[in-house]
C-alpha atoms as a PDB file:
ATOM      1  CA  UNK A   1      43.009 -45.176  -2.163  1.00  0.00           C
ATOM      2  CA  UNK A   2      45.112 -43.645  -4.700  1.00  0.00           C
ATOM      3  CA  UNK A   3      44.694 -44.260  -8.603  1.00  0.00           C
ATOM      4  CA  UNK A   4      48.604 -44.457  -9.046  1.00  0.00           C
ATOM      5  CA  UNK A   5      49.451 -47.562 -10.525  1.00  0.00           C
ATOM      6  CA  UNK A   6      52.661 -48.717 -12.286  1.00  0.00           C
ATOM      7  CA  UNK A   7      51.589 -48.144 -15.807  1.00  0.00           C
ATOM      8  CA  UNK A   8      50.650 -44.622 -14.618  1.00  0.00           C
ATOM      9  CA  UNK A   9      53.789 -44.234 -12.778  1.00  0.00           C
ATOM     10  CA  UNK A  10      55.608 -45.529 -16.016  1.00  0.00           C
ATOM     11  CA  UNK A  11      53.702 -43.408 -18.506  1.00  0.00           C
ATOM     12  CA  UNK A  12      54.396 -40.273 -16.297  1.00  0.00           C
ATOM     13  CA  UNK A  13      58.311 -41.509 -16.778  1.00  0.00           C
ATOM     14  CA  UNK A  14      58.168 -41.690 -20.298  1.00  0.00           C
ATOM     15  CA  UNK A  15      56.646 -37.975 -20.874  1.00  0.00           C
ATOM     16  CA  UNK A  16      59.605 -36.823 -18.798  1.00  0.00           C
ATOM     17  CA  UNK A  17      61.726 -38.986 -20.430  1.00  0.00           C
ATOM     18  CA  UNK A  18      63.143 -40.610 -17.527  1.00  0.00           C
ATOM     19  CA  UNK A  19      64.236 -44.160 -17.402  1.00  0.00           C
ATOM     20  CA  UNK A  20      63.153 -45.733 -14.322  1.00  0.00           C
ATOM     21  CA  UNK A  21      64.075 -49.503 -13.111  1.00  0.00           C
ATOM     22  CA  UNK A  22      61.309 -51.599 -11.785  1.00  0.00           C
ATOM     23  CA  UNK A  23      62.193 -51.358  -8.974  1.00  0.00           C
ATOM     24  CA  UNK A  24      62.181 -47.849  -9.132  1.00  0.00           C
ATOM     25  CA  UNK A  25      58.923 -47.892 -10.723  1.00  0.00           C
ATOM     26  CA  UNK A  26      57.303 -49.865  -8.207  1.00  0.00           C
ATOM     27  CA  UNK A  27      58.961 -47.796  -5.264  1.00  0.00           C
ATOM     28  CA  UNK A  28      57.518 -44.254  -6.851  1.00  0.00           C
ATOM     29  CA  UNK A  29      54.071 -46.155  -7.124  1.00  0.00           C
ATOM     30  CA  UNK A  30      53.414 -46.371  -3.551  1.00  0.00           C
ATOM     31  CA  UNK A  31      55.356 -42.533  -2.356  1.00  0.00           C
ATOM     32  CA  UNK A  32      53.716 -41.260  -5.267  1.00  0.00           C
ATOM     33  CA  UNK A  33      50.225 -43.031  -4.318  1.00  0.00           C
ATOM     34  CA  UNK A  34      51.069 -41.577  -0.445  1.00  0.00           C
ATOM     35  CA  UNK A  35      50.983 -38.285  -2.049  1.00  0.00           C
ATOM     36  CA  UNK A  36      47.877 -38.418  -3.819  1.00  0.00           C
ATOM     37  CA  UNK A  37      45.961 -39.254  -0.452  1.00  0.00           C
ATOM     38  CA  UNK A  38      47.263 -36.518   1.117  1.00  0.00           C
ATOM     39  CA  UNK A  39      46.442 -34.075  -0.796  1.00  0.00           C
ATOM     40  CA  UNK A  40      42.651 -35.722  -1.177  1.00  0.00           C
ATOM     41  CA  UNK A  41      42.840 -35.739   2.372  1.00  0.00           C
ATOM     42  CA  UNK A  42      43.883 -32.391   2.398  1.00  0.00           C
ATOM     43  CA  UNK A  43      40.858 -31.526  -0.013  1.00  0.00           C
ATOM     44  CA  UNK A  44      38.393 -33.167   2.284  1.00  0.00           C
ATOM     45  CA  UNK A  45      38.636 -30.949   5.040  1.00  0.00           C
ATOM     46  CA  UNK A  46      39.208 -27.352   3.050  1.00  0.00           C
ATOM     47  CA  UNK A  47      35.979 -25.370   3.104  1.00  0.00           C
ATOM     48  CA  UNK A  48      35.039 -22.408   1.246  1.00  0.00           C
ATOM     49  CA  UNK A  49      34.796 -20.959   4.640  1.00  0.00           C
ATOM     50  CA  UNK A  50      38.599 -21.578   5.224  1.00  0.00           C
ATOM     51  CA  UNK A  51      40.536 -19.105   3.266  1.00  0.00           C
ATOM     52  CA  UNK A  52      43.519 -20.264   0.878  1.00  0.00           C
ATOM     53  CA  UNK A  53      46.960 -19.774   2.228  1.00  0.00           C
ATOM     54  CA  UNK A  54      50.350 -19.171   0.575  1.00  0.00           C
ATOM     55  CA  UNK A  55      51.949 -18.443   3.520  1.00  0.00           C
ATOM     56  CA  UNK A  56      51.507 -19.176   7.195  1.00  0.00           C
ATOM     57  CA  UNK A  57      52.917 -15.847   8.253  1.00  0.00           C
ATOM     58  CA  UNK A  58      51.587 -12.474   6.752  1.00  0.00           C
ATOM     59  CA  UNK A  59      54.521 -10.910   4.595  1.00  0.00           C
ATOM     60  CA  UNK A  60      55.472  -7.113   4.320  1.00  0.00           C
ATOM     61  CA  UNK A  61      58.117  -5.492   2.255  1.00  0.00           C
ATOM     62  CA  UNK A  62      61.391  -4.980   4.233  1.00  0.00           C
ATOM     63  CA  UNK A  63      63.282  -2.663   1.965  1.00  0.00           C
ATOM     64  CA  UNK A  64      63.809   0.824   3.068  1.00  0.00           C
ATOM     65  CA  UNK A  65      63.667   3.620   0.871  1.00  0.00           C
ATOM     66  CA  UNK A  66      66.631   4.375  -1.452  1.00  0.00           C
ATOM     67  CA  UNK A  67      67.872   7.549  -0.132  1.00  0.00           C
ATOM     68  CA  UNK A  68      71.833   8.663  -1.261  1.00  0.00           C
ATOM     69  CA  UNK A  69      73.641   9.233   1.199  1.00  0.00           C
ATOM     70  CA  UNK A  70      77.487  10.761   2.045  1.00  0.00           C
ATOM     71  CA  UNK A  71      79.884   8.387  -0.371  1.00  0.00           C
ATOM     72  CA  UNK A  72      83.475   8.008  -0.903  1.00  0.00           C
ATOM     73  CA  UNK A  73      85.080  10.131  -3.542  1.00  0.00           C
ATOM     74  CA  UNK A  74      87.465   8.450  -6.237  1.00  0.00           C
ATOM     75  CA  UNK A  75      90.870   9.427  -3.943  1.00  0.00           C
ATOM     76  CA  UNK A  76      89.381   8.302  -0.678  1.00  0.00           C
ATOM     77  CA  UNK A  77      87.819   4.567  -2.027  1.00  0.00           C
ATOM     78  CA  UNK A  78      91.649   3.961  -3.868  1.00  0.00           C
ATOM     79  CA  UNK A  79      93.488   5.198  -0.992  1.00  0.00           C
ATOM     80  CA  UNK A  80      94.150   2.106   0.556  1.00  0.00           C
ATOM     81  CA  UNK A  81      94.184  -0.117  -2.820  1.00  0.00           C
ATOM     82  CA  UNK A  82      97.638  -1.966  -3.498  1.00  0.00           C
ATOM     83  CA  UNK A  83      97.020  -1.291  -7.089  1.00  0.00           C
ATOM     84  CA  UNK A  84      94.705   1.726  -8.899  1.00  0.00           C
ATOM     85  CA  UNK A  85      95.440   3.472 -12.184  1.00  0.00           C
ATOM     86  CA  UNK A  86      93.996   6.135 -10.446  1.00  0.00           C
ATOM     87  CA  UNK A  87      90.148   5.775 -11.454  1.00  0.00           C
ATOM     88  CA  UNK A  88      90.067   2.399 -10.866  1.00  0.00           C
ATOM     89  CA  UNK A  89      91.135  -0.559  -8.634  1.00  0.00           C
ATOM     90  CA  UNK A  90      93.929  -3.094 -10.530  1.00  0.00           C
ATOM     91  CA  UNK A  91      94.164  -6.732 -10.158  1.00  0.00           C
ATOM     92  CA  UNK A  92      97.119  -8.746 -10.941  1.00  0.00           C
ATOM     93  CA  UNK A  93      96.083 -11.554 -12.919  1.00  0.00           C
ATOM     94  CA  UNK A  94      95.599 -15.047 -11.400  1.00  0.00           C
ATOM     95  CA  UNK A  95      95.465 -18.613 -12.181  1.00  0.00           C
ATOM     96  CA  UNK A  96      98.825 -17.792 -14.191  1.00  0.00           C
ATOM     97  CA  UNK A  97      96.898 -15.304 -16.547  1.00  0.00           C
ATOM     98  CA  UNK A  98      98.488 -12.741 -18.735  1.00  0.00           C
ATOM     99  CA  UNK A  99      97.185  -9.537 -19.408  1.00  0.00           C
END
């Protein structure tokens, strides 16, 4: 059984500086006490022999290499723009905005 008891519950509350109800207090008490036996239970059956997991699934970097590659020039990327200054793309303003 777990060692979570309402004054610990309502200590823990007052460190984060949480008000809790006592209600509240006395609902966290017995999901918080849940939690604490399952991770002793947990504890009971993890060996030295059984290696410590992060993740079920081995992970590998996806990312390819960063290679450049063929890009736009300036003229072709504002070509089909509404709006350009010629360098740049323009945006009318929104929400009412003046420039």
């Amino acid at each position: 059984m777990s060692e979570i008891t309402p004054d610990v519950v309502t200590h823990l509350a007052s460190l984060a500086r949480i008000a809790l109800t006592d209600e509240e207090i006395q609902t966290l008490t017995g999901e918080l006490g849940a939690i604490v036996d399952s991770v002793a239970k947990v504890s009971e059956v993890a060996t030295p022999d059984v290696p410590a997991t992060s993740h079920p699934i081995p992970l590998v970097n996806v990312y390819r290499d960063d290679v450049p590659g063929v890009t736009l020039t300036t003229e072709q990327a504002l070509a089909g723009a509404p709006e350009h200054d010629g360098s740049r793309f323009q945006v009318s303003a929104i929400l009412g905005e003046e420039q």
